[in-house]
C-alpha atoms as a PDB file:
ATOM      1  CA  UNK A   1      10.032  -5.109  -5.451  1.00  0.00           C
ATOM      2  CA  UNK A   2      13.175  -5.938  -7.881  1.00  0.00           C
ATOM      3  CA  UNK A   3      14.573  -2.630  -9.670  1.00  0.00           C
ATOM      4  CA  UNK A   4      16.548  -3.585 -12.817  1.00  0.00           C
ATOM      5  CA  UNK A   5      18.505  -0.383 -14.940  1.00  0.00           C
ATOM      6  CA  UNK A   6      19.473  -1.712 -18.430  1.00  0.00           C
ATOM      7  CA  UNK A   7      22.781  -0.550 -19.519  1.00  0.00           C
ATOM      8  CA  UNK A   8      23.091   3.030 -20.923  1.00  0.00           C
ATOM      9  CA  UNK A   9      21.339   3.466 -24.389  1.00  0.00           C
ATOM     10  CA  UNK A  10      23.878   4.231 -27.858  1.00  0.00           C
ATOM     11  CA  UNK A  11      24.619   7.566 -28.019  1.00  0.00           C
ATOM     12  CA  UNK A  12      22.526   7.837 -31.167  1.00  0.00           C
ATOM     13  CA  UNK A  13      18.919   6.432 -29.431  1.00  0.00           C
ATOM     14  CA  UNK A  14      18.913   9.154 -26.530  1.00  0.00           C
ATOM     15  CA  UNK A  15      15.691   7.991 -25.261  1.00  0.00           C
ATOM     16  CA  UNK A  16      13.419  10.197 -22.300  1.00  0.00           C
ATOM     17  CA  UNK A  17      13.272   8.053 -19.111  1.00  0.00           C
ATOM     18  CA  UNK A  18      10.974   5.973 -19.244  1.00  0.00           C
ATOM     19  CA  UNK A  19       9.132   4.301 -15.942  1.00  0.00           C
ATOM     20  CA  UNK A  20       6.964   0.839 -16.075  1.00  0.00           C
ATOM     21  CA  UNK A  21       6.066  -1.719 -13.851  1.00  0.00           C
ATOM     22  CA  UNK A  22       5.216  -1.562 -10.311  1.00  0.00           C
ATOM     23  CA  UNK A  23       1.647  -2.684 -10.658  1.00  0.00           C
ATOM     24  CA  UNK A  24       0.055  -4.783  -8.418  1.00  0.00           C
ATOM     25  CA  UNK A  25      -1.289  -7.961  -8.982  1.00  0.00           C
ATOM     26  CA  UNK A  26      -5.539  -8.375 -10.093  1.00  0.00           C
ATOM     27  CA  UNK A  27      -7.084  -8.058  -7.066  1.00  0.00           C
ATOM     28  CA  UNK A  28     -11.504  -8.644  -6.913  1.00  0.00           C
ATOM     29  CA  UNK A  29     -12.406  -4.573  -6.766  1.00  0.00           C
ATOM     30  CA  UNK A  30     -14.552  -3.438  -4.038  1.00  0.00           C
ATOM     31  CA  UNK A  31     -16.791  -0.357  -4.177  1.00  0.00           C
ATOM     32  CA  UNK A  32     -20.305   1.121  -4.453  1.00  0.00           C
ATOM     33  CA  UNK A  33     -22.175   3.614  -6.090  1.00  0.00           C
ATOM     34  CA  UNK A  34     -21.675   7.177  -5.320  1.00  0.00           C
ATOM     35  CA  UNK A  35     -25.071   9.103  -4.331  1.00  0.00           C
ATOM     36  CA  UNK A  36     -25.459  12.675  -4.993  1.00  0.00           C
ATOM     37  CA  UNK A  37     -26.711  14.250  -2.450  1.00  0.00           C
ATOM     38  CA  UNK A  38     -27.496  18.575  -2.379  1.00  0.00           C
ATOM     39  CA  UNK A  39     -28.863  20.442  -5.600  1.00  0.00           C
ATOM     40  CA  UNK A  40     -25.616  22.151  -7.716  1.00  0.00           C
ATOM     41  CA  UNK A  41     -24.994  25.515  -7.438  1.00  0.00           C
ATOM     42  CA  UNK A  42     -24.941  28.180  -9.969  1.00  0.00           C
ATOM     43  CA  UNK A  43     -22.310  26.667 -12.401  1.00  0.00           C
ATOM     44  CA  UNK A  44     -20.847  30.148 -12.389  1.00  0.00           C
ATOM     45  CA  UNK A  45     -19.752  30.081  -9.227  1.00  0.00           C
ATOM     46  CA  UNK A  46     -17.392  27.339  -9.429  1.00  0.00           C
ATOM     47  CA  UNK A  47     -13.905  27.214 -12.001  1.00  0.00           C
ATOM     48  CA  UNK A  48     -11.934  25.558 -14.083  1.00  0.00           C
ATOM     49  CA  UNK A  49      -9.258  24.842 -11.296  1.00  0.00           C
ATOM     50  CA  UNK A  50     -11.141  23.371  -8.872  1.00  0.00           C
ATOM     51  CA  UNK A  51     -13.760  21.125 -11.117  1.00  0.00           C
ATOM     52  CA  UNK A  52     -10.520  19.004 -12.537  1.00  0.00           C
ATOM     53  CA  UNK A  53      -9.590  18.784  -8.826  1.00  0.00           C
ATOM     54  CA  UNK A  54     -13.210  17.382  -8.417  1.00  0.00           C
ATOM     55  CA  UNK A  55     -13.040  15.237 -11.227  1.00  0.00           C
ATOM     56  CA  UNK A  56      -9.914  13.742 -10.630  1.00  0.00           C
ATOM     57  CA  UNK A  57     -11.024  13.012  -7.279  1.00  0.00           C
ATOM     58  CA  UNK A  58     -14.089  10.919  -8.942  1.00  0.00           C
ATOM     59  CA  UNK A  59     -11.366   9.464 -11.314  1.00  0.00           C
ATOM     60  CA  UNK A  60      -9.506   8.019  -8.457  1.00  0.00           C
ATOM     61  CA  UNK A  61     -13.026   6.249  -7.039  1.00  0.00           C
ATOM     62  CA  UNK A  62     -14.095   5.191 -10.366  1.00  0.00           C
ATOM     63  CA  UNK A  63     -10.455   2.983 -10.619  1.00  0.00           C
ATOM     64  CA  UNK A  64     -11.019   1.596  -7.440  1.00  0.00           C
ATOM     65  CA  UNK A  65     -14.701   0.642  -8.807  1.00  0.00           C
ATOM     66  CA  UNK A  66     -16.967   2.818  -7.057  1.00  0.00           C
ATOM     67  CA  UNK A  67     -19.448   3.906  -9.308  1.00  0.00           C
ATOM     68  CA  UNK A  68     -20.110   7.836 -10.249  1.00  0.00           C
ATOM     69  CA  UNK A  69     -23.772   8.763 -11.855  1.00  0.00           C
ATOM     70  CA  UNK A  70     -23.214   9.178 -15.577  1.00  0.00           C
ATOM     71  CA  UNK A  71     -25.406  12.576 -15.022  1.00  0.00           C
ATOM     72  CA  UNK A  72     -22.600  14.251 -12.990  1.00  0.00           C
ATOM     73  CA  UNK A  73     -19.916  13.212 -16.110  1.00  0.00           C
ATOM     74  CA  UNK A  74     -22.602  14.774 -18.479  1.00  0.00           C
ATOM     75  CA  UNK A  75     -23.062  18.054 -16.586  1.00  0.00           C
ATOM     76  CA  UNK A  76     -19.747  18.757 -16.130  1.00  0.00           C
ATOM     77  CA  UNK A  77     -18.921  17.916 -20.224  1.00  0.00           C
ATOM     78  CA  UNK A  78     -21.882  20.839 -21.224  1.00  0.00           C
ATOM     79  CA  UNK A  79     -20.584  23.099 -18.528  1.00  0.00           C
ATOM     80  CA  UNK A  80     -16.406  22.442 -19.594  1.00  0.00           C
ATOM     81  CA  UNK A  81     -17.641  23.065 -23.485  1.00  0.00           C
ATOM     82  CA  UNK A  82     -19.193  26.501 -22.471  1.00  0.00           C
ATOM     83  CA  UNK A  83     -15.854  27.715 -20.908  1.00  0.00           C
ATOM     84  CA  UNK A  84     -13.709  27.138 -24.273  1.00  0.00           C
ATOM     85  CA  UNK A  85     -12.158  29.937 -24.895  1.00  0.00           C
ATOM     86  CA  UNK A  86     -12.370  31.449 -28.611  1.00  0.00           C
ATOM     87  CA  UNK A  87      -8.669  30.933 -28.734  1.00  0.00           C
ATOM     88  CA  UNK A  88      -9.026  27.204 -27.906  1.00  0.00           C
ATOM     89  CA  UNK A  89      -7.925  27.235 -24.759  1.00  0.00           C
ATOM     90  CA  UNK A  90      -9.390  27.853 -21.053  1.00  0.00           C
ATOM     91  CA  UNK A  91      -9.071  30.219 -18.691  1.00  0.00           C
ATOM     92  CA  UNK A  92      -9.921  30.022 -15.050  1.00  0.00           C
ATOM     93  CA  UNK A  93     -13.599  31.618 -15.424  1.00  0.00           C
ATOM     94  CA  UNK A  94     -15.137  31.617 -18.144  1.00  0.00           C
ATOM     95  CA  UNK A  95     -14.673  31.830 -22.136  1.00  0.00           C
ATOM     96  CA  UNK A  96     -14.394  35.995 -22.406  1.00  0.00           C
ATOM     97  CA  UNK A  97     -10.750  35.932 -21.597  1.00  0.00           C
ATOM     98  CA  UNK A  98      -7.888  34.891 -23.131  1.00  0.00           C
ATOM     99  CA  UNK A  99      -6.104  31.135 -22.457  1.00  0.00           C
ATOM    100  CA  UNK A 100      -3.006  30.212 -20.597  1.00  0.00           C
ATOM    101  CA  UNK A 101      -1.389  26.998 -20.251  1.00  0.00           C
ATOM    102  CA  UNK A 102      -2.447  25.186 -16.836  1.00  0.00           C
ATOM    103  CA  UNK A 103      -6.066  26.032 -17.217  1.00  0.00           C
ATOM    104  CA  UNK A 104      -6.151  24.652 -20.745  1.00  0.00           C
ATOM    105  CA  UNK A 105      -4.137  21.508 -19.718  1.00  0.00           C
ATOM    106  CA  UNK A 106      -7.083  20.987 -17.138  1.00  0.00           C
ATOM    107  CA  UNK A 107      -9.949  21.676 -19.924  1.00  0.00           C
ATOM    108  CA  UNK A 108      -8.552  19.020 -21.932  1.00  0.00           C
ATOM    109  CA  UNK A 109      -8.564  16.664 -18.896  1.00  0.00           C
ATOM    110  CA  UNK A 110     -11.831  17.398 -17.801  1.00  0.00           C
ATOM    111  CA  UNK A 111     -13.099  17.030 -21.532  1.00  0.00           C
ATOM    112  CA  UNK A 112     -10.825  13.694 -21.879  1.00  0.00           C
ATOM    113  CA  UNK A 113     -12.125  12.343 -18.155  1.00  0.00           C
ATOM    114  CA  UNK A 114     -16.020  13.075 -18.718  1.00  0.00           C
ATOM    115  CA  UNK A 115     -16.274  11.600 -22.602  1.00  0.00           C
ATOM    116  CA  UNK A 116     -14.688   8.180 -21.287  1.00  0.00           C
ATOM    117  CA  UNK A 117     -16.647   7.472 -18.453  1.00  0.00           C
ATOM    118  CA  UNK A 118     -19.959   8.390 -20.704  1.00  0.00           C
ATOM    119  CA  UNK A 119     -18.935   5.382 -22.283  1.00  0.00           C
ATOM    120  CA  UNK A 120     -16.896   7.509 -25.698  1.00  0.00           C
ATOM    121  CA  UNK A 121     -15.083   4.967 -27.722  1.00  0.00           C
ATOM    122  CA  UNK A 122     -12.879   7.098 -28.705  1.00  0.00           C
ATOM    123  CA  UNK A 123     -12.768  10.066 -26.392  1.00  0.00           C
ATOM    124  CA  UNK A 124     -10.393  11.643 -27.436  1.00  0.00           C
ATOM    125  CA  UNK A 125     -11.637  12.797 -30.552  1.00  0.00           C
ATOM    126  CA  UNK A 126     -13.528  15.899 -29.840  1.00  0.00           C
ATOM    127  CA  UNK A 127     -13.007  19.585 -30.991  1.00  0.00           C
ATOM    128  CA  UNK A 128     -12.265  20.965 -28.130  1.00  0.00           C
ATOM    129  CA  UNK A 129      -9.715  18.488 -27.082  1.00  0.00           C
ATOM    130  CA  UNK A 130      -8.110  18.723 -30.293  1.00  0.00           C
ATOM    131  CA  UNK A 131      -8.033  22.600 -30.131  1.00  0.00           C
ATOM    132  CA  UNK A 132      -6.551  22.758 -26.506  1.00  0.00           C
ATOM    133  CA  UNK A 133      -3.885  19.998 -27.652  1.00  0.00           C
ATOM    134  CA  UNK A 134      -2.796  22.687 -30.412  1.00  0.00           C
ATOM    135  CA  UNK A 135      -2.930  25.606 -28.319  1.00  0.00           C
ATOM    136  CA  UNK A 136      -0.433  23.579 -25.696  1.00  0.00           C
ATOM    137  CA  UNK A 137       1.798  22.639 -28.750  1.00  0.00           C
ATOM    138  CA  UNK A 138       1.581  25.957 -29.964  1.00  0.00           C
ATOM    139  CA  UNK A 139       2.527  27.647 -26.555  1.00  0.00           C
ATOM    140  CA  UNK A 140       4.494  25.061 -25.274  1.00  0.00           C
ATOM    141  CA  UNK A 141       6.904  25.276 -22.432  1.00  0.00           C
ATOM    142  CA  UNK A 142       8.337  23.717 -19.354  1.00  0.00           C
ATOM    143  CA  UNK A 143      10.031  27.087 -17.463  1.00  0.00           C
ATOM    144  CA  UNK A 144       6.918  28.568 -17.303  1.00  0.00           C
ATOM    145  CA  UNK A 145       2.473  28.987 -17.161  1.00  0.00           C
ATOM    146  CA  UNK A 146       1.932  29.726 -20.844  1.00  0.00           C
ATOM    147  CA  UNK A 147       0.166  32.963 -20.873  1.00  0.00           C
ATOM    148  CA  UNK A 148       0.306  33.637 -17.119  1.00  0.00           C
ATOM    149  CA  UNK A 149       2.880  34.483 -14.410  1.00  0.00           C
ATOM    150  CA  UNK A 150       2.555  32.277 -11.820  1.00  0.00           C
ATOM    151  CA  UNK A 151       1.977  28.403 -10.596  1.00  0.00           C
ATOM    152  CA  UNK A 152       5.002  27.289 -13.384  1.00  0.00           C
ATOM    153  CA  UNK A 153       5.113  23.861 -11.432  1.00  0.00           C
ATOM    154  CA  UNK A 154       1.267  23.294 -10.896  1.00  0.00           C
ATOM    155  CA  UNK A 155       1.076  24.131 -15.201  1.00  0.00           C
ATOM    156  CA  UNK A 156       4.020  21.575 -15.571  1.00  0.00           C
ATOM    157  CA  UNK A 157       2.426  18.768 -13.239  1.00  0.00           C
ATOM    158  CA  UNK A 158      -0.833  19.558 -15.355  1.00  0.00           C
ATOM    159  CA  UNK A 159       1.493  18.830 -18.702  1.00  0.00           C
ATOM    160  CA  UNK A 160       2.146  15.352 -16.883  1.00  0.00           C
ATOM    161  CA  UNK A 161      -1.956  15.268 -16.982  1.00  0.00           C
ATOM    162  CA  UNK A 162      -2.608  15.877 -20.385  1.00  0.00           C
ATOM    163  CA  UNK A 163       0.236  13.169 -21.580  1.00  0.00           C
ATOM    164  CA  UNK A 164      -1.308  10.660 -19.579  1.00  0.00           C
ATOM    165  CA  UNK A 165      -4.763  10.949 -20.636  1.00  0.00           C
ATOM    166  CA  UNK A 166      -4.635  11.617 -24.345  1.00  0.00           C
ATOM    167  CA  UNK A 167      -1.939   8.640 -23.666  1.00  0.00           C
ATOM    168  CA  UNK A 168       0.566  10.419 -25.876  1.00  0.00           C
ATOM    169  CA  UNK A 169       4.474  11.625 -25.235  1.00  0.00           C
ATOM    170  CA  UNK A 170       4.053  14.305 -27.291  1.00  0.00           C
ATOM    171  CA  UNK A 171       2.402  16.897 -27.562  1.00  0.00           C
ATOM    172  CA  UNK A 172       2.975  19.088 -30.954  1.00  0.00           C
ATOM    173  CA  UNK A 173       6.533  18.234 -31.515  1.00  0.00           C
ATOM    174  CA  UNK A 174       7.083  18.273 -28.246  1.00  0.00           C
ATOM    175  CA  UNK A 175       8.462  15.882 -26.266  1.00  0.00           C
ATOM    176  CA  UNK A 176       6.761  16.918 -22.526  1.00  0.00           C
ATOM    177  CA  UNK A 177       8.256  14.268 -20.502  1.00  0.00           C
ATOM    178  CA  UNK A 178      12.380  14.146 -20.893  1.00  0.00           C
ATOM    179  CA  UNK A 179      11.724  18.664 -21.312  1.00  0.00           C
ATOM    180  CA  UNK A 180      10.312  18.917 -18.350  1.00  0.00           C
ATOM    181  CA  UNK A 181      12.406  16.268 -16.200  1.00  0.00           C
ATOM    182  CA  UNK A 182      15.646  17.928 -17.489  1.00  0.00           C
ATOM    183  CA  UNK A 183      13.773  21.893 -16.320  1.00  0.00           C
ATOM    184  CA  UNK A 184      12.785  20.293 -13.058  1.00  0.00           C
ATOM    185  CA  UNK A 185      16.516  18.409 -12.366  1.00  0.00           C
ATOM    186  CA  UNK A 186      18.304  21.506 -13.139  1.00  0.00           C
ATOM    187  CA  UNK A 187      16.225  23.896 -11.154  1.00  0.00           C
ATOM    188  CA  UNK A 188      15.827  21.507  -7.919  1.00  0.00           C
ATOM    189  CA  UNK A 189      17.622  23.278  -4.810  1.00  0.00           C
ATOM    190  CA  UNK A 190      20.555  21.842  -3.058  1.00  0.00           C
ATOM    191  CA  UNK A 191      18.241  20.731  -0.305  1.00  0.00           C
ATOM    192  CA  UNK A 192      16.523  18.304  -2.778  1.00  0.00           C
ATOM    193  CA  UNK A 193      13.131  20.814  -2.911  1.00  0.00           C
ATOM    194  CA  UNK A 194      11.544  23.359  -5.586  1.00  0.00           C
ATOM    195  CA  UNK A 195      10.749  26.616  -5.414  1.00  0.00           C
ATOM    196  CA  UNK A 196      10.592  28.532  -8.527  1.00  0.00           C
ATOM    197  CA  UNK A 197       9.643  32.304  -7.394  1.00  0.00           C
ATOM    198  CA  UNK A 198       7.677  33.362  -4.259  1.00  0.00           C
ATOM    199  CA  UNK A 199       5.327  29.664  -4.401  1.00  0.00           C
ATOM    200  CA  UNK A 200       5.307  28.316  -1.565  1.00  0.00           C
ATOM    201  CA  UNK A 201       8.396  25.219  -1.087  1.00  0.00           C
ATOM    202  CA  UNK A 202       6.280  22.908  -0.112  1.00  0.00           C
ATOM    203  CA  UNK A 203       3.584  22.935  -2.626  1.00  0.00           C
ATOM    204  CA  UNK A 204       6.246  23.355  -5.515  1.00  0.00           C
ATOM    205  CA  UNK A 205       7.734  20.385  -4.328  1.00  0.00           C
ATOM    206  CA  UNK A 206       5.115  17.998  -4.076  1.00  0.00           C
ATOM    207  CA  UNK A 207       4.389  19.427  -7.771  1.00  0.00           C
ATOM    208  CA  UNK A 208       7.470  18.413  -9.015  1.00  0.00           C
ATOM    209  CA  UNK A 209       7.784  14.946  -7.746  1.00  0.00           C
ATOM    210  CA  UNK A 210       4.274  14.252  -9.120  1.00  0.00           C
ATOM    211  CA  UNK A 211       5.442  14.701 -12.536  1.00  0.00           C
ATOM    212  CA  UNK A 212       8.700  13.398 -12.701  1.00  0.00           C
ATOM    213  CA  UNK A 213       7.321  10.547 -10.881  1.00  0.00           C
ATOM    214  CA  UNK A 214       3.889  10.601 -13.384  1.00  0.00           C
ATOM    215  CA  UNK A 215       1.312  10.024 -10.831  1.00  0.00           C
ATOM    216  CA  UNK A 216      -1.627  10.188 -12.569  1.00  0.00           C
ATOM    217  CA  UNK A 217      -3.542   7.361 -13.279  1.00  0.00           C
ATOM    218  CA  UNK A 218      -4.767   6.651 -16.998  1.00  0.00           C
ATOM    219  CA  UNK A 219      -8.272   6.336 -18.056  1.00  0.00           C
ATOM    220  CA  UNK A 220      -7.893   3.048 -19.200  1.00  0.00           C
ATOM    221  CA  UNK A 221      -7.727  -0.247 -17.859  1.00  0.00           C
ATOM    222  CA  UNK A 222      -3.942  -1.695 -17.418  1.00  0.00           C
ATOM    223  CA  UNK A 223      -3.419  -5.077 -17.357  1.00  0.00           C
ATOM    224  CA  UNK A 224      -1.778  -6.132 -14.463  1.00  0.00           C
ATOM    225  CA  UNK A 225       0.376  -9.202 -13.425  1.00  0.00           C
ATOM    226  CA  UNK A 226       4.077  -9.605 -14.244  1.00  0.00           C
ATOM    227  CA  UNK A 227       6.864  -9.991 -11.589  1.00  0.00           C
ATOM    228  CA  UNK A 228       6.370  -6.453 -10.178  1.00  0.00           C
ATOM    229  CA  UNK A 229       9.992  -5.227 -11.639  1.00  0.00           C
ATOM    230  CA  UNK A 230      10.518  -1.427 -12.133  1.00  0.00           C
ATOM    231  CA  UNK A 231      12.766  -1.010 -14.881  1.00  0.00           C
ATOM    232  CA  UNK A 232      14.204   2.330 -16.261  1.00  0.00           C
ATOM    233  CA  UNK A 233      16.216   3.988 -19.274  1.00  0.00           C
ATOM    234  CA  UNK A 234      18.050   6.947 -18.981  1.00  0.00           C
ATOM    235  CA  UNK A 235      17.413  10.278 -19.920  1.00  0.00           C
ATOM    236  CA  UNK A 236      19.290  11.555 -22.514  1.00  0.00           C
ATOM    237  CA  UNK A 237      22.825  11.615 -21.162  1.00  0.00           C
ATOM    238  CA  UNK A 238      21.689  11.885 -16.900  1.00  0.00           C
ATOM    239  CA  UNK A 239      23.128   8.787 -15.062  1.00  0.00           C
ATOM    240  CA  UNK A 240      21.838   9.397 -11.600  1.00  0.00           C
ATOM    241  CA  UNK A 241      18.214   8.637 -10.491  1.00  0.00           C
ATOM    242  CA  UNK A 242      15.806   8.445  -7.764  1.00  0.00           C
ATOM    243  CA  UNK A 243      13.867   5.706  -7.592  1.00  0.00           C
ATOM    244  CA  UNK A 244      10.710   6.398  -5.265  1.00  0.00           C
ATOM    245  CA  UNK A 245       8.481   3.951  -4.219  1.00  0.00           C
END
């Protein structure tokens, strides 16, 4: 892979770093259809945590063309719509309690993920998605959860989420991506790790790189070719990077 860095921007652009490139070539996908197997469980036994976990997980098979049942996308859409939360948020269990920010950044995924593989045009547009959007603009930060006191990182890495997905770099007025770099370079230890708090170093870590290095995958289809450059801009007036491949 080739790595190209442009020259530094005029003062008066100040663009957010920027990452593209990198993809690999078209390739003939290979998968299969993914069988259910088991009866579901009470849905109020499970949360909002873990069922983005789940459906990320089915995310990741469906881009490498495995097939998931359009019936486990539409029971997880009715079940995600119950737990809004009046405030237009989520909360871990539930819609009785109030919002707070990584829980509503993973009802907006979950929303986002489920309406565009039930075939959505636009998926995007949907109350609830539009309601959790404004309660992130509207509570917006990248030094902390958003109405909770813990997991800072895991709510930041779930910012990197909902920017990928709803395929915007802002959210509100917000610019999440150069806010959140800038929090995350200026908080990372001497030792190169993370570890806002008592959360574990590790875990932290592995949080932060994720978003800086925006892992997630979009929903939609990228066209791929090109000669496999990575090219960067800098952010704001930072000069050093790490490139990781």
């Amino acid at each position: 892979m080739e790595v190209k860095v442009r020259p530094p921007p005029k003062e008066e652009e100040k663009p957010g770093l920027s990452v593209s490139g990198g993809e690999p070539l078209d390739e003939a996908v290979k998968g299969e259809e993914i069988v259910k197997r088991g009866d579901a469980k009470d849905a109020r036994d499970g949360d909002t945590s873990c069922t983005q976990f789940a459906l990320l997980g089915l995310h990741a098979a469906a881009k490498c063309g495995f097939t998931v049942p359009k019936e486990v996308w539409k029971k997880c859409l009715e079940e995600m719509e119950k737990r809004g939360c009046k405030d237009g948020g989520w909360h871990y269990h539930g819609a009785h309690a109030a919002s707070y920010g990584s829980m509503t950044c993973a009802g907006v995924c979950s929303v986002a993920l489920c309406r565009f593989y039930l075939g959505e045009k636009d998926y995007l547009d949907h109350p609830q998605i539009k309601s959790g959007l404004k309660w992130l603009a509207d509570h917006f930060a990248v030094d902390k959860n958003p109405g909770e006191n813990q997991w800072p990182l895991y709510y930041l890495y779930s910012v990197e989420r909902v920017g990928v997905f709803a395929a915007t770099e802002m959210i509100g007025t917000h610019r999440w991506y150069p806010l959140g770099a800038k929090h995350l370079v200026d908080i990372q230890k001497p030792d190169g790790s993370w570890k806002p708090g008592h959360e574990d170093i590790h875990v932290s870590t592995a949080l932060a790189l994720l978003f800086l290095t925006r892992a997630t995958a979009p929903v939609s289809v990228l066209k791929r070719g090109g000669k496999g450059w990575l090219e960067s801009h800098t952010l704001n007036d930072a000069q050093n990077f790490m490139f990781i491949l």
